[in-house]
Protein backbone atom coordinates (compact mmCIF):
# COMPACT_ATOMS: atom_id res chain seq x y z
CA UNK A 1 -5.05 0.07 -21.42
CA UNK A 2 -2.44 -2.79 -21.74
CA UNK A 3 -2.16 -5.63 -18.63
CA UNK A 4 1.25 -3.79 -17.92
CA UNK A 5 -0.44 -0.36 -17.68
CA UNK A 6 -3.15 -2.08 -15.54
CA UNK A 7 -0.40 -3.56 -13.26
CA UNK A 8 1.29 -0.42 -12.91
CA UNK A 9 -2.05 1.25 -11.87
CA UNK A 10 -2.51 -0.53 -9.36
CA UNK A 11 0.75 -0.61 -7.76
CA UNK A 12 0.56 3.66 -7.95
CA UNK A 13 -2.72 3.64 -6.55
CA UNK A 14 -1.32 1.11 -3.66
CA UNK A 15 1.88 4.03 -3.01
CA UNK A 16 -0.98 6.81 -2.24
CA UNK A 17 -2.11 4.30 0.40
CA UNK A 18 0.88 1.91 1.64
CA UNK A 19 -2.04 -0.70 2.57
CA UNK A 20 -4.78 -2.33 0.48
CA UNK A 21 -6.11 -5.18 -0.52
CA UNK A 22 -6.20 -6.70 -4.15
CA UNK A 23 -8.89 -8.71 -5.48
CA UNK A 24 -8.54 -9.89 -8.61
CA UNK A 25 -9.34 -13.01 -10.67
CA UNK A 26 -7.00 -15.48 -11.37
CA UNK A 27 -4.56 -14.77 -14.22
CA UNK A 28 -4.63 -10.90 -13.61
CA UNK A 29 -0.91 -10.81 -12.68
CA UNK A 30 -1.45 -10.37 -8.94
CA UNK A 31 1.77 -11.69 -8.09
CA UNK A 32 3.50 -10.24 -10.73
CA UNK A 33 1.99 -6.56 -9.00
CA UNK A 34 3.45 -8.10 -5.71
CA UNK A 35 7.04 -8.93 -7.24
CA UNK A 36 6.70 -5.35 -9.32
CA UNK A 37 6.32 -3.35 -5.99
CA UNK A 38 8.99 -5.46 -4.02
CA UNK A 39 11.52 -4.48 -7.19
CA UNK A 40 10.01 -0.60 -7.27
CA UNK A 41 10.42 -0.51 -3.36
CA UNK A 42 14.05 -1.94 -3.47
CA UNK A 43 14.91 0.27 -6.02
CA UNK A 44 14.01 3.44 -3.37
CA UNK A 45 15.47 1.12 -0.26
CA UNK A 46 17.87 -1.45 -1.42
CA UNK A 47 17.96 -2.73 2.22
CA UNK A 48 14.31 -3.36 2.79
CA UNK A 49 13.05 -6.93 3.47
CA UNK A 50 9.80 -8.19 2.42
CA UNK A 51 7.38 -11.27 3.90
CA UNK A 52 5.30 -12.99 1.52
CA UNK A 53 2.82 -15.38 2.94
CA UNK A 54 0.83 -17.87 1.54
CA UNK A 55 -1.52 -20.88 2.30
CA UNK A 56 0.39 -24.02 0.57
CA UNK A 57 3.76 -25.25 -0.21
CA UNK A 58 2.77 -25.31 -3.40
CA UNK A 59 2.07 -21.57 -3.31
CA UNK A 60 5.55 -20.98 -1.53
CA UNK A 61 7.73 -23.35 -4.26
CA UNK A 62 5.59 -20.61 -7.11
CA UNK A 63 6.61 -17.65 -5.09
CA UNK A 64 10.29 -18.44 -4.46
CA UNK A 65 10.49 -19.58 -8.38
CA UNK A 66 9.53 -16.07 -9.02
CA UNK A 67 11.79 -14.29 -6.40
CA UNK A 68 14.94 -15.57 -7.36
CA UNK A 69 14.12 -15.39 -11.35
CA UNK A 70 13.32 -11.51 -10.73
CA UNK A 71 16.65 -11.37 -8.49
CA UNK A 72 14.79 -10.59 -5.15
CA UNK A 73 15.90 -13.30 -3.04
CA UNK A 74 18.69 -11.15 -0.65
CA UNK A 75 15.74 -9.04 0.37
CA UNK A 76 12.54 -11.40 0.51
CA UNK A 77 11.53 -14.51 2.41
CA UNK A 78 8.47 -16.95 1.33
CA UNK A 79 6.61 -18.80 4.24
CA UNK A 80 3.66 -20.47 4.61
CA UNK A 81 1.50 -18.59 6.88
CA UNK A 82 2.02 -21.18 9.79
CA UNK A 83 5.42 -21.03 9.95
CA UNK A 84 5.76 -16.76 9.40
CA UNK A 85 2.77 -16.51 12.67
CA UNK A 86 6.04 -17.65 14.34
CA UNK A 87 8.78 -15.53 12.92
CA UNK A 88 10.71 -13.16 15.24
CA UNK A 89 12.03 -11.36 12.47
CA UNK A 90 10.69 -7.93 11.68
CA UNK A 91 9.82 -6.92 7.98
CA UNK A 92 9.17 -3.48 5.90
CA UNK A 93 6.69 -4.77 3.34
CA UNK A 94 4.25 -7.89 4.27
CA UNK A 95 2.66 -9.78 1.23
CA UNK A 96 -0.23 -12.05 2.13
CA UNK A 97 -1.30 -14.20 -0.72
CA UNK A 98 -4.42 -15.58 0.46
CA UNK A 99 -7.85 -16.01 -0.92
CA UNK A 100 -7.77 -11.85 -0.83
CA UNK A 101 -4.26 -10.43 -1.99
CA UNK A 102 -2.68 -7.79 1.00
CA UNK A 103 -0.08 -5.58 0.89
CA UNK A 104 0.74 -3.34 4.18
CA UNK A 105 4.19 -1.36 4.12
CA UNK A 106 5.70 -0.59 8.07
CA UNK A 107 7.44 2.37 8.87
């Protein structure tokens, strides 16, 4: 099985669910799985809106990189986790990109 086919496995098994937790090693492609679902999920719902959190600024300036290179910036917003704990906004998908990697879809 390729990386891609891996990736893609896990995102399926994660749509049986709409919650879970990915741990992975580093270089597995776990935010490429998190920027894969956000695209797969705006494809279904082009007016969903996605959190990502993370620990760092340096995390964040990775993340956003990413998001506007795959074209996802209308829809998702990058915070460090002290600064979303205070966000007002409500959001579909939530992304935390932490020591453990969670994604939790609300209805």
């Amino acid at each position: 099985m390729t990386r891609d086919e891996r990736q893609q496995e896990v995102i399926d098994n994660w749509k049986k669910v709409k919650q879970g937790t990915l741990l992975a090693a580093t270089g597995t492609g776990k935010t490429r799985i998190g920027l894969m679902l956000i695209k797969q999920m705006l494809e279904k719902n082009p007016n969903m809106t996605c959190l990502v959190t993370v620990p760092s600024e340096n995390l964040k300036d990775q993340w956003m990189s990413q998001v506007i290179s795959w074209g996802l910036l209308k829809n998702v917003d990058v915070m460090v986790i002290n600064t979303a704990v205070k966000q007002k906004r409500k959001y579909q998908l939530l992304i935390v990109d932490k020591t453990l990697f969670t994604i939790k879809l609300f209805n």
